[in-house]
PDB file of N, CA and C in Angstrom:
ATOM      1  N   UNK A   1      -0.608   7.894 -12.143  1.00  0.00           N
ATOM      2  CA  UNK A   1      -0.203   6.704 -11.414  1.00  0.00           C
ATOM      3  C   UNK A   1       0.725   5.871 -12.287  1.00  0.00           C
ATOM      4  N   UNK A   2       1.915   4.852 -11.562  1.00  0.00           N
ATOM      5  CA  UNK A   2       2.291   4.661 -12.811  1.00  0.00           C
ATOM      6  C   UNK A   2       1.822   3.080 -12.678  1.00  0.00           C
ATOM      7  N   UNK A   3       2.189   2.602 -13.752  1.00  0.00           N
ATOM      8  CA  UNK A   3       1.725   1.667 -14.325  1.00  0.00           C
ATOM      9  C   UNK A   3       2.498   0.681 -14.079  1.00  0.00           C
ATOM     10  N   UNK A   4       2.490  -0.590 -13.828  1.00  0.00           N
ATOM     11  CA  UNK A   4       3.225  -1.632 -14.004  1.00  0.00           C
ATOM     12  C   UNK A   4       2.623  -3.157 -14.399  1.00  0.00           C
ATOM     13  N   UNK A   5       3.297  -3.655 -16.087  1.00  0.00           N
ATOM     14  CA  UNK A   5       2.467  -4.623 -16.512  1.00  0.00           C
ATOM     15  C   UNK A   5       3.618  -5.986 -15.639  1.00  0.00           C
ATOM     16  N   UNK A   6       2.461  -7.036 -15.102  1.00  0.00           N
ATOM     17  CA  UNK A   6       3.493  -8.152 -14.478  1.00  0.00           C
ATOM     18  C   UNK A   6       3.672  -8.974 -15.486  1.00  0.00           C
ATOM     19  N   UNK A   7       3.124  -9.024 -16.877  1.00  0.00           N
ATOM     20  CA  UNK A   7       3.136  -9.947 -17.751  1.00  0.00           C
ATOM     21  C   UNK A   7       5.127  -9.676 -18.066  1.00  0.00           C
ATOM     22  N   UNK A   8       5.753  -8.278 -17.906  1.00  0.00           N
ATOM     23  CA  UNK A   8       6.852  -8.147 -18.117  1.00  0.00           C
ATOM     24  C   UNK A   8       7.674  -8.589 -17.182  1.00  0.00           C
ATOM     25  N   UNK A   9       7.218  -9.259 -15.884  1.00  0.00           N
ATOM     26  CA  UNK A   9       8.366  -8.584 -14.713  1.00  0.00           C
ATOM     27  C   UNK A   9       8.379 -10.735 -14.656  1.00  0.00           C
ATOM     28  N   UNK A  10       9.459 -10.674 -13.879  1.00  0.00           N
ATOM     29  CA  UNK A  10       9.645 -12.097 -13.084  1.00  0.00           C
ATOM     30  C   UNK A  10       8.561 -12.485 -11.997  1.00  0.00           C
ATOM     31  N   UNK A  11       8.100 -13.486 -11.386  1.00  0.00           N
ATOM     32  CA  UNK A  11       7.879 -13.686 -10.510  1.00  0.00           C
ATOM     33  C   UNK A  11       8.278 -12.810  -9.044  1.00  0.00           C
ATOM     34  N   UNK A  12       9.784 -12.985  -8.642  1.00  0.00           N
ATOM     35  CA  UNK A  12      10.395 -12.102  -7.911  1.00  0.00           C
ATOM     36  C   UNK A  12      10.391 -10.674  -8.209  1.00  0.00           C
ATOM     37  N   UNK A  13      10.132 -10.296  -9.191  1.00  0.00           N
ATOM     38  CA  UNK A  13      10.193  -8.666  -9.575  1.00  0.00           C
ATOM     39  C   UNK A  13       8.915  -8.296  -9.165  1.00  0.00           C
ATOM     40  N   UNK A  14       7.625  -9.401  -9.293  1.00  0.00           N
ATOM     41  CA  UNK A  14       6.091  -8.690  -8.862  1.00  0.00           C
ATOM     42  C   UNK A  14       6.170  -8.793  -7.455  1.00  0.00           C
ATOM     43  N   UNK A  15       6.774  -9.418  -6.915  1.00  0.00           N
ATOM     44  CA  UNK A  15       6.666  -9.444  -4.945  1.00  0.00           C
ATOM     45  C   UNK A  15       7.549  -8.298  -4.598  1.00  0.00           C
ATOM     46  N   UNK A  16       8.763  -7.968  -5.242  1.00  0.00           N
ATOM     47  CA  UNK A  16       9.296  -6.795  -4.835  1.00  0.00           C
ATOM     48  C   UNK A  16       8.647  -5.356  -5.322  1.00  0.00           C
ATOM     49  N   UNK A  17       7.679  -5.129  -6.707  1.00  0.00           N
ATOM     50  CA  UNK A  17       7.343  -4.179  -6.932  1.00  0.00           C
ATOM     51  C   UNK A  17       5.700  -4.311  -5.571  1.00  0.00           C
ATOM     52  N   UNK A  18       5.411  -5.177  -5.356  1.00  0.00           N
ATOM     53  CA  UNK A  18       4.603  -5.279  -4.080  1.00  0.00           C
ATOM     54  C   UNK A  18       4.898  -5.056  -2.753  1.00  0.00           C
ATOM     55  N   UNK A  19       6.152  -5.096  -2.308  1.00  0.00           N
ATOM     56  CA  UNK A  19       6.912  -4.909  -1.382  1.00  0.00           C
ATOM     57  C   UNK A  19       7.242  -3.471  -1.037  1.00  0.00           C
ATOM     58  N   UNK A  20       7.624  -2.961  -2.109  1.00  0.00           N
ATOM     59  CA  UNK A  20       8.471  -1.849  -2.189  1.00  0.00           C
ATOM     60  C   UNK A  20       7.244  -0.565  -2.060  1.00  0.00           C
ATOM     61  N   UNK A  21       6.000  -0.348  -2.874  1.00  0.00           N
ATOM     62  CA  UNK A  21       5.359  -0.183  -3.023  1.00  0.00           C
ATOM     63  C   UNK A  21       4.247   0.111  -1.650  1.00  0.00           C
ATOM     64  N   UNK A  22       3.932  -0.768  -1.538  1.00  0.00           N
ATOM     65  CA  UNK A  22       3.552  -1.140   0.113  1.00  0.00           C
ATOM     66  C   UNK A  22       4.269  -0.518   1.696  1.00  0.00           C
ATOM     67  N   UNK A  23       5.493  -1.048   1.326  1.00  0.00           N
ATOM     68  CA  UNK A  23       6.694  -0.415   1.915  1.00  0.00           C
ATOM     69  C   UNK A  23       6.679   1.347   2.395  1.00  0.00           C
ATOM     70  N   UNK A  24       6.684   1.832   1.248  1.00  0.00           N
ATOM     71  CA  UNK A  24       6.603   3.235   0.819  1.00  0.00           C
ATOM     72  C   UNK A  24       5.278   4.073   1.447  1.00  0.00           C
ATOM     73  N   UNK A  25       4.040   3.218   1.391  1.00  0.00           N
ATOM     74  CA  UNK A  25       2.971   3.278   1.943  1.00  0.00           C
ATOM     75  C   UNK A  25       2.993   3.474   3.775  1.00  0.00           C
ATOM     76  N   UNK A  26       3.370   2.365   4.126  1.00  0.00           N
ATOM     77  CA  UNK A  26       3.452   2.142   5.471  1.00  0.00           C
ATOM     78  C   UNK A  26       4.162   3.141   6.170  1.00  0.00           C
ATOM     79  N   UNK A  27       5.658   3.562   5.494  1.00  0.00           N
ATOM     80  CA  UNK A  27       6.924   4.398   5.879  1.00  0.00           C
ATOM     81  C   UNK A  27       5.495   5.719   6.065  1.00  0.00           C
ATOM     82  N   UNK A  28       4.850   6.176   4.825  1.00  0.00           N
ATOM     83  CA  UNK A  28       4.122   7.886   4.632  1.00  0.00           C
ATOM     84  C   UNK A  28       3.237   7.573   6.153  1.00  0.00           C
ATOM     85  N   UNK A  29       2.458   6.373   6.155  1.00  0.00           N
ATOM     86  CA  UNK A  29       1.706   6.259   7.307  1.00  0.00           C
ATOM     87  C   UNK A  29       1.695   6.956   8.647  1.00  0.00           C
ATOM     88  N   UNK A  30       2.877   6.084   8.525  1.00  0.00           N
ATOM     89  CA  UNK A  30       3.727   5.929  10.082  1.00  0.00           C
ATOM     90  C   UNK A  30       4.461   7.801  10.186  1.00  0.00           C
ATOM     91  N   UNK A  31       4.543   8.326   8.895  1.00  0.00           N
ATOM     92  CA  UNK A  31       4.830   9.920   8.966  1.00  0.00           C
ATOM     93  C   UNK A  31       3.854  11.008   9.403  1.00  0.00           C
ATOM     94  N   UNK A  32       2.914  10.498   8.465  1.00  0.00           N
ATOM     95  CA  UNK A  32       1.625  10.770   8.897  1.00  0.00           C
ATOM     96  C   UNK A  32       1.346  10.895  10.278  1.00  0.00           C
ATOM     97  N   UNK A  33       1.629  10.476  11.537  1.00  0.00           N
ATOM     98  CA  UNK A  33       0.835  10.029  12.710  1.00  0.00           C
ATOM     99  C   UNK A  33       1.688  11.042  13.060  1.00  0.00           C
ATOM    100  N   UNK A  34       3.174  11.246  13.426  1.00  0.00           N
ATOM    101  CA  UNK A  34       4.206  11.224  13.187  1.00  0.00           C
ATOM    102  C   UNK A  34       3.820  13.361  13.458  1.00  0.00           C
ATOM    103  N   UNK A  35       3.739  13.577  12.236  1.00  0.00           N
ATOM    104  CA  UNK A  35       3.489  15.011  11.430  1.00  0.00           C
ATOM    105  C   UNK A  35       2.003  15.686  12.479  1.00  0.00           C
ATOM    106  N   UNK A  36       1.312  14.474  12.683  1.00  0.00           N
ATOM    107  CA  UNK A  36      -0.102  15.191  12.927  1.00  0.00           C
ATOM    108  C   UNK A  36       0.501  15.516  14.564  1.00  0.00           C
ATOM    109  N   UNK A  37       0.866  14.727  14.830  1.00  0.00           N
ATOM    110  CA  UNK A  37       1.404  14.697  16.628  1.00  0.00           C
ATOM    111  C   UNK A  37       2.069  15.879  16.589  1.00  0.00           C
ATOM    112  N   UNK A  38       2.881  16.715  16.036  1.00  0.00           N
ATOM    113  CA  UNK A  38       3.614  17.404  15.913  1.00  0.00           C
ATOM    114  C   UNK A  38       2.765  18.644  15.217  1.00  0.00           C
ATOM    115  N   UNK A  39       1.401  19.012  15.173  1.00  0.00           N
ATOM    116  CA  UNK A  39       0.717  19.635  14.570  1.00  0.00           C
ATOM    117  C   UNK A  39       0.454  19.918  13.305  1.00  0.00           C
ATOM    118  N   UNK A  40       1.242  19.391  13.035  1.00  0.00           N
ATOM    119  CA  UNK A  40       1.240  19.358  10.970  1.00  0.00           C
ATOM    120  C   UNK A  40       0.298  18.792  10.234  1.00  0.00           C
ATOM    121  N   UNK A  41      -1.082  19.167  10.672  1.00  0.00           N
ATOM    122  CA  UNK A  41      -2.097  18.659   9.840  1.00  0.00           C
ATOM    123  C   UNK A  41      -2.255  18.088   8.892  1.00  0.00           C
ATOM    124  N   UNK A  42      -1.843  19.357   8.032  1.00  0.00           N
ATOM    125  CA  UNK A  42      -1.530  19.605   6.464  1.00  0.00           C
ATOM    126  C   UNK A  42      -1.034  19.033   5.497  1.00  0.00           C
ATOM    127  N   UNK A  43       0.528  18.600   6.380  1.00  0.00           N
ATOM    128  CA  UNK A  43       1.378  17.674   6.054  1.00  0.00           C
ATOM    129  C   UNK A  43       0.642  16.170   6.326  1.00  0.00           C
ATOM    130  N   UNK A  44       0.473  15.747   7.323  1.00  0.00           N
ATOM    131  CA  UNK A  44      -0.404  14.169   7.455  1.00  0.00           C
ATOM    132  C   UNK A  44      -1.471  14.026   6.337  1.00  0.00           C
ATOM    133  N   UNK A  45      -2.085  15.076   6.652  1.00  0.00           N
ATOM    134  CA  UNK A  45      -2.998  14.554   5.359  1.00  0.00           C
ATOM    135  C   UNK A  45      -2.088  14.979   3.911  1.00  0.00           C
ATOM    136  N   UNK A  46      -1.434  15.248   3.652  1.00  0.00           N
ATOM    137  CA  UNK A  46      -0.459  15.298   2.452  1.00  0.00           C
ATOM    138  C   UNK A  46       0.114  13.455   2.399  1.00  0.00           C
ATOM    139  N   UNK A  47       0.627  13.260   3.706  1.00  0.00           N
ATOM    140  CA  UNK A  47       1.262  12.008   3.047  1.00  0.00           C
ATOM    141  C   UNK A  47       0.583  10.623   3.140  1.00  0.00           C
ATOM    142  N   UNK A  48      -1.114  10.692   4.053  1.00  0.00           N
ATOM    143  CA  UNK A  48      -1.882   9.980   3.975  1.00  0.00           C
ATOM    144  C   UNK A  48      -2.724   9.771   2.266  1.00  0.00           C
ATOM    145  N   UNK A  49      -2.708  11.290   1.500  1.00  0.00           N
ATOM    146  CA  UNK A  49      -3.015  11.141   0.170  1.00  0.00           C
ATOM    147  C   UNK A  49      -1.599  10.531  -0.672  1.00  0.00           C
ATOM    148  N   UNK A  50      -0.197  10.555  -0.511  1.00  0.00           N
ATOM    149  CA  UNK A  50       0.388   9.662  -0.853  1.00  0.00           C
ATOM    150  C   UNK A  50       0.558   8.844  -1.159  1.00  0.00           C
ATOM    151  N   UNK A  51       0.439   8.191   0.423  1.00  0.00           N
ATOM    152  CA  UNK A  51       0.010   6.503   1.044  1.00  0.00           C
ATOM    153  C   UNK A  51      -0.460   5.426   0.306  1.00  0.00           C
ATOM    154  N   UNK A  52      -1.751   6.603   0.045  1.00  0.00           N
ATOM    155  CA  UNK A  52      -2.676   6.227  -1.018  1.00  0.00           C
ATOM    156  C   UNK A  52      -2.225   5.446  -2.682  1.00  0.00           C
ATOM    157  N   UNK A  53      -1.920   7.060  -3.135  1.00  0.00           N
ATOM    158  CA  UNK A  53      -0.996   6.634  -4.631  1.00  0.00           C
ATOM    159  C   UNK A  53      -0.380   5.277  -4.517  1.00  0.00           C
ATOM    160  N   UNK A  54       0.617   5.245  -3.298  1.00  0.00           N
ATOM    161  CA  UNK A  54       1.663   3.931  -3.525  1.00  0.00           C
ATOM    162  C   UNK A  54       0.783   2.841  -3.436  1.00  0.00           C
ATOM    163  N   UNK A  55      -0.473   2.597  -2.431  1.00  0.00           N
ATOM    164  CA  UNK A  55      -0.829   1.459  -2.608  1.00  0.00           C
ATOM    165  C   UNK A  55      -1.709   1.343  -3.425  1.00  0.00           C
ATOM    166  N   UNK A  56      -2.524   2.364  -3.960  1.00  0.00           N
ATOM    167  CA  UNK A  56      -2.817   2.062  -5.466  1.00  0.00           C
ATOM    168  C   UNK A  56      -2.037   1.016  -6.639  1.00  0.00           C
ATOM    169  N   UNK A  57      -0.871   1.498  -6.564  1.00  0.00           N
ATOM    170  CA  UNK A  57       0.096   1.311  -7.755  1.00  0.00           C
ATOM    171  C   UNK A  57       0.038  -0.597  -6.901  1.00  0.00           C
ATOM    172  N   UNK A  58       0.747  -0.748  -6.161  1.00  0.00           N
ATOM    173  CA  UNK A  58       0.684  -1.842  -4.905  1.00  0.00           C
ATOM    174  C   UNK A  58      -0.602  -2.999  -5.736  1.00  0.00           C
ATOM    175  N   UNK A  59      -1.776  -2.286  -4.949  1.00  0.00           N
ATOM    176  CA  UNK A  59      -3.490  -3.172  -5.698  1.00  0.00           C
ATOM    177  C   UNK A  59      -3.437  -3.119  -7.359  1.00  0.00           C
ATOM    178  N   UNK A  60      -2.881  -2.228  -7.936  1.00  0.00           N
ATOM    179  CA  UNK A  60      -3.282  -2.950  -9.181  1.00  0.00           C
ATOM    180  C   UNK A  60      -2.288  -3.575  -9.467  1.00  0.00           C
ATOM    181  N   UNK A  61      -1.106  -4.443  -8.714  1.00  0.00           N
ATOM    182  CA  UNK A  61      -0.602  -5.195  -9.246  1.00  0.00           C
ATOM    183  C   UNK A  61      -0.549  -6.537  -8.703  1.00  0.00           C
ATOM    184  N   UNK A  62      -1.152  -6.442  -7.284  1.00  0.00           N
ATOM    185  CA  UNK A  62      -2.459  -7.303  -7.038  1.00  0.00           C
ATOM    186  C   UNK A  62      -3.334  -7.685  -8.051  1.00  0.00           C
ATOM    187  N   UNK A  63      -3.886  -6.756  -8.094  1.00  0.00           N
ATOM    188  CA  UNK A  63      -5.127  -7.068  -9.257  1.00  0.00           C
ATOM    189  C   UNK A  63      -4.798  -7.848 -10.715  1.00  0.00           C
ATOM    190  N   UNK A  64      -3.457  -7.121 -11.149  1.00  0.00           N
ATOM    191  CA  UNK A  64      -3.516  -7.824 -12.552  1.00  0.00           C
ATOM    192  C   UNK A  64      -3.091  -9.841 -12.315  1.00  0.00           C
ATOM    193  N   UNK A  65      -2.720  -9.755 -10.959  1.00  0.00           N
ATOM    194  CA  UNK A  65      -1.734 -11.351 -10.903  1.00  0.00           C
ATOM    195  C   UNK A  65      -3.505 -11.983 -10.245  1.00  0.00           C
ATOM    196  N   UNK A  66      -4.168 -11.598  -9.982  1.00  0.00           N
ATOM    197  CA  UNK A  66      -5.785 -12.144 -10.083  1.00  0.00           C
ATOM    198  C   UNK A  66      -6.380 -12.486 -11.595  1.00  0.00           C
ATOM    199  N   UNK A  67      -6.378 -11.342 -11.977  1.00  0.00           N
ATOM    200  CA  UNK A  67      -6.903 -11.455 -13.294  1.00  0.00           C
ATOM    201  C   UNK A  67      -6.148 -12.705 -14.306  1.00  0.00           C
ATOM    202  N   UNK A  68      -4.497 -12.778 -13.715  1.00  0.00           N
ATOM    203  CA  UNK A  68      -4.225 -13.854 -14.722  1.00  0.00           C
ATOM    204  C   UNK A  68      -4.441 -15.140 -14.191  1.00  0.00           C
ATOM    205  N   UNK A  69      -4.591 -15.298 -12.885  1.00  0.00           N
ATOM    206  CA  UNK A  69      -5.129 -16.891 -12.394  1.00  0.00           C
ATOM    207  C   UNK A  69      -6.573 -17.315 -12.727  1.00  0.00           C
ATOM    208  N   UNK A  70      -7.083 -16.359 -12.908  1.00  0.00           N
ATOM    209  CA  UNK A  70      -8.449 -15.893 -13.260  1.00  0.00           C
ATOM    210  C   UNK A  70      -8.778 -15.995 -14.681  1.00  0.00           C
ATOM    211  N   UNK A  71      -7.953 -15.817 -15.442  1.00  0.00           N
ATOM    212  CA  UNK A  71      -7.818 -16.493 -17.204  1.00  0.00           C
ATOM    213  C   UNK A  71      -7.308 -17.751 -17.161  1.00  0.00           C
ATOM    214  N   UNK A  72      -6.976 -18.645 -16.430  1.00  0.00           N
ATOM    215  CA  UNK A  72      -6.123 -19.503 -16.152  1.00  0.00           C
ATOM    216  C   UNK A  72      -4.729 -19.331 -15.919  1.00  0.00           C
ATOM    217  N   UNK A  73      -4.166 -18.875 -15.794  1.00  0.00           N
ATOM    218  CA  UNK A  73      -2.673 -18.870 -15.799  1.00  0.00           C
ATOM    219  C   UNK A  73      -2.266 -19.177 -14.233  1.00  0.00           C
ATOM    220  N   UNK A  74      -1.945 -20.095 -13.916  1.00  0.00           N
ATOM    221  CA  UNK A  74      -1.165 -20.771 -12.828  1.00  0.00           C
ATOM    222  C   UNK A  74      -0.150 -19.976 -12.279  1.00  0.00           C
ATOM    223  N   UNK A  75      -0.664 -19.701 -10.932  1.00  0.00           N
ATOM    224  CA  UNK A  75       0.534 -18.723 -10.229  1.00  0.00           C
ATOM    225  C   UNK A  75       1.244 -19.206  -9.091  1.00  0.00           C
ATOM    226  N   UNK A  76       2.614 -19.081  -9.312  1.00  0.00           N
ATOM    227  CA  UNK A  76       3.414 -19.632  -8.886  1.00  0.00           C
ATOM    228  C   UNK A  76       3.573 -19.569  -7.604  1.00  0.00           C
ATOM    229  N   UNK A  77       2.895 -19.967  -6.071  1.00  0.00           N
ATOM    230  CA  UNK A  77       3.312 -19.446  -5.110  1.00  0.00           C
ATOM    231  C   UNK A  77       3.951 -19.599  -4.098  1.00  0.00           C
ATOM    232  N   UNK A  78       4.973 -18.663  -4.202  1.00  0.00           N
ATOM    233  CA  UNK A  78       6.120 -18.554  -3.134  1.00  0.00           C
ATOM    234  C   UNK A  78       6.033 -18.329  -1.904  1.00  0.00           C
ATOM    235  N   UNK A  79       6.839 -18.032  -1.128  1.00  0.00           N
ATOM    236  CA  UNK A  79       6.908 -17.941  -0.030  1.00  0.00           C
ATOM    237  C   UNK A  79       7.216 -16.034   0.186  1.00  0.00           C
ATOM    238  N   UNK A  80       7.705 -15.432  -0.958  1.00  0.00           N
ATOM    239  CA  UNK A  80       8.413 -14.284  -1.338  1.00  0.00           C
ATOM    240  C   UNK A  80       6.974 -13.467  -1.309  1.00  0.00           C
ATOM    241  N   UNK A  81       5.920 -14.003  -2.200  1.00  0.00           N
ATOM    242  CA  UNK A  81       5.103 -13.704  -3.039  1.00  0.00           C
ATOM    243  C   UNK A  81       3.928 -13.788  -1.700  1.00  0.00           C
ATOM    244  N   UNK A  82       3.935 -14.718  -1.227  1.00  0.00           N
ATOM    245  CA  UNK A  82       2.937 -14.776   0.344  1.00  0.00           C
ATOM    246  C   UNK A  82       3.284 -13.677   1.012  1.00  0.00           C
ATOM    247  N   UNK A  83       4.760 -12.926   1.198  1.00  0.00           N
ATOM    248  CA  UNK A  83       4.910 -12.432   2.415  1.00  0.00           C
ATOM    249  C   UNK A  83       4.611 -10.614   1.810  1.00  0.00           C
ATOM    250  N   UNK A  84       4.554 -10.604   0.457  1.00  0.00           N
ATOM    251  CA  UNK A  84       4.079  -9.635  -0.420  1.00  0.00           C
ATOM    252  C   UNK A  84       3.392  -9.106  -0.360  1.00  0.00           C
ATOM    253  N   UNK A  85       2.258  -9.961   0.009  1.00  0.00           N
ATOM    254  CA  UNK A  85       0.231  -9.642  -0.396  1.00  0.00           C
ATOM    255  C   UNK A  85      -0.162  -9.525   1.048  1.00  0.00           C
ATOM    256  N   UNK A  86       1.226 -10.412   1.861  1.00  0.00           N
ATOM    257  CA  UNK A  86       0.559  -9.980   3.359  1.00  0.00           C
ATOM    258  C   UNK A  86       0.836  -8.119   3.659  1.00  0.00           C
ATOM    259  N   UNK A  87       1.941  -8.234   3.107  1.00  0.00           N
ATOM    260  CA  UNK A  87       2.724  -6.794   3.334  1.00  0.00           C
ATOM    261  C   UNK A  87       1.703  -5.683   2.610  1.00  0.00           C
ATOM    262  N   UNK A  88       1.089  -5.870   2.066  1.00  0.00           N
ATOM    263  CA  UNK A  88       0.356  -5.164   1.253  1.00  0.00           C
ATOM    264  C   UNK A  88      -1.198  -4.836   1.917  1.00  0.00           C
ATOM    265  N   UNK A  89      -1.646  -6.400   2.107  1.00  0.00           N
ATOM    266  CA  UNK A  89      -2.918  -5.999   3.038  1.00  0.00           C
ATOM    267  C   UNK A  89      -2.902  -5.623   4.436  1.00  0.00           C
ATOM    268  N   UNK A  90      -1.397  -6.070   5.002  1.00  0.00           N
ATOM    269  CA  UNK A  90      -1.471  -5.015   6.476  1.00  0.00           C
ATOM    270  C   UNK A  90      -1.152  -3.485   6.668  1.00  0.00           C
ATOM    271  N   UNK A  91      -0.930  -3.162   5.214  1.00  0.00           N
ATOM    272  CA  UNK A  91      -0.540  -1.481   4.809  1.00  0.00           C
ATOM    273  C   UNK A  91      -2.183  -0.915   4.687  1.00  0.00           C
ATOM    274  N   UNK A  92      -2.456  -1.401   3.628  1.00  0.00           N
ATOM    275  CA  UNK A  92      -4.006  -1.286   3.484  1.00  0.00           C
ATOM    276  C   UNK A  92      -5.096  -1.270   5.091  1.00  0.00           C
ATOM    277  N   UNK A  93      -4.910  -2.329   5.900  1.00  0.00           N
ATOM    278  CA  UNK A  93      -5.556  -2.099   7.170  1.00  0.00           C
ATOM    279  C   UNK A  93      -5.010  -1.099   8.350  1.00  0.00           C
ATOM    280  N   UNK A  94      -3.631  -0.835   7.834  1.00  0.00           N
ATOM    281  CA  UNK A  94      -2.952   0.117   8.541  1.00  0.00           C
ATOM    282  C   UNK A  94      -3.619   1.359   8.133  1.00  0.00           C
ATOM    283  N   UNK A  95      -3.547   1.671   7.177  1.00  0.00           N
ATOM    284  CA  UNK A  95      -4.025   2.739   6.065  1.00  0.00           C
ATOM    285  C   UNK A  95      -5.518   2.972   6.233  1.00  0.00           C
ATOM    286  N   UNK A  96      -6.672   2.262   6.982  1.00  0.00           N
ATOM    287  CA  UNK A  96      -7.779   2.552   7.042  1.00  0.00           C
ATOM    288  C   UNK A  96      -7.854   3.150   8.320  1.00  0.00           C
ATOM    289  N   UNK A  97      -6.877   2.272   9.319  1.00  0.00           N
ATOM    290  CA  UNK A  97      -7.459   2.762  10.831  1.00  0.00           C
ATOM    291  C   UNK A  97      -6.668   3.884  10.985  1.00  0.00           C
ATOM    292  N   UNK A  98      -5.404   4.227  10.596  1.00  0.00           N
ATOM    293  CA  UNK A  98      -4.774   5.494  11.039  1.00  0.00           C
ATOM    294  C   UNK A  98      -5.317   6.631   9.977  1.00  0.00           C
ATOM    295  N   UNK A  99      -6.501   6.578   9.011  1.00  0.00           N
ATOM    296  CA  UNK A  99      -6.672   7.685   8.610  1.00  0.00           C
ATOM    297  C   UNK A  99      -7.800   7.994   9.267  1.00  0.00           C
ATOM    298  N   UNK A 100      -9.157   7.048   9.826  1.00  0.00           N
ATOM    299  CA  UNK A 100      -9.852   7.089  10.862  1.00  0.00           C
ATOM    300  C   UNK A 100      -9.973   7.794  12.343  1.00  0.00           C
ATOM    301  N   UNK A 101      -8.179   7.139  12.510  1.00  0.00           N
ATOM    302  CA  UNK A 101      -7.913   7.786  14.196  1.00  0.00           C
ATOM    303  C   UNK A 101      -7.713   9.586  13.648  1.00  0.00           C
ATOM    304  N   UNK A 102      -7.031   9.468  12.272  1.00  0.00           N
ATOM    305  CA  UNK A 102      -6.556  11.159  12.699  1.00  0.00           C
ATOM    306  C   UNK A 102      -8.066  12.290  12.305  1.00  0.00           C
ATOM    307  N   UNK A 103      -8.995  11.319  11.821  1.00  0.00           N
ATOM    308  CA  UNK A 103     -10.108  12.269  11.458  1.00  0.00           C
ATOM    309  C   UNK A 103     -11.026  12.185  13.127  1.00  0.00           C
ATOM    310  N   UNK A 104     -10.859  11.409  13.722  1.00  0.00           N
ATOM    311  CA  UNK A 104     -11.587  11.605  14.773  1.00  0.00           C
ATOM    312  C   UNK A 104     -10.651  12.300  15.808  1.00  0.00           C
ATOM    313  N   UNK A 105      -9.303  12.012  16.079  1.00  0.00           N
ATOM    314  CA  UNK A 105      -8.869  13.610  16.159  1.00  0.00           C
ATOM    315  C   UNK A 105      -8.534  15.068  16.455  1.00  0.00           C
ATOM    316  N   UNK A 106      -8.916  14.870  14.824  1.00  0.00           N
ATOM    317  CA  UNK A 106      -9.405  16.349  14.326  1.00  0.00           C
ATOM    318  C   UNK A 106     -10.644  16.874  14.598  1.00  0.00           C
ATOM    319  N   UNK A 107     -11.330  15.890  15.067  1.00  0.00           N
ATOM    320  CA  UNK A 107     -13.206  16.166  15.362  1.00  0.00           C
ATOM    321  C   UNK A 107     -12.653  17.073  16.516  1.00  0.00           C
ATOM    322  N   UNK A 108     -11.948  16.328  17.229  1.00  0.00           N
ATOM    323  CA  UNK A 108     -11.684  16.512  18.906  1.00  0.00           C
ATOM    324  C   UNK A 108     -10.461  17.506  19.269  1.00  0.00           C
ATOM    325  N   UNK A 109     -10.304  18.198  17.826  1.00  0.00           N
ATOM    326  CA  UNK A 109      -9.080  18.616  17.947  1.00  0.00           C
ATOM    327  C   UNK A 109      -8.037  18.497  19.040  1.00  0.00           C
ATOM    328  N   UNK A 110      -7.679  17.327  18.977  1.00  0.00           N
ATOM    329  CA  UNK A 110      -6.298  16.901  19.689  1.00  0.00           C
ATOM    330  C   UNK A 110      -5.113  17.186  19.084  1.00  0.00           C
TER     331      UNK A 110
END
């Protein structure tokens, strides 16, 4: 996974590595549904384990801008930075129910 410390990045550089990240997530999602409709099992669940990776990378950089408000460090918040964490947790709720719908499915083989 890769790594990204925010202690290095700008303000604007952590909402776009949140963005982008997230972004990337949503795009595999939306392939995902996409692939399975089209019988490609294999492939959906290939880019639903993706999905994954990116918003991994996504939450822990969530996580580390917690941890520093959380030591004290005062975080600056934008409007950039709001529309970030939203983008991030509607990937994440995207990301629960469409891996849900395609396992039930697959129960039903549809």
């Amino acid at each position: 996974m890769e790594k990204i410390d925010v202690n290095q990045l700008t303000n604007e550089q952590v909402a776009f590595q949140l963005i982008l990240h997230s972004g990337n997530a949503r795009s595999k999602i939306v392939q995902a549904i996409r692939e399975y409709r089209n019988g490609q099992v294999g492939e959906a669940e290939r880019l639903i384990q993706e999905a994954e990776q990116d918003l991994s990378i996504a939450h822990d950089v969530h996580f580390q801008l917690i941890q520093k408000e959380a030591g004290g460090e005062e975080t600056n918040l934008t409007l950039l930075l709001m529309h970030a964490e939203d983008h991030v947790m509607s990937t994440l709720a995207m990301k629960e129910i469409v891996k849900e719908m395609l396992a039930l499915l697959k129960e039903r083989n549809v």
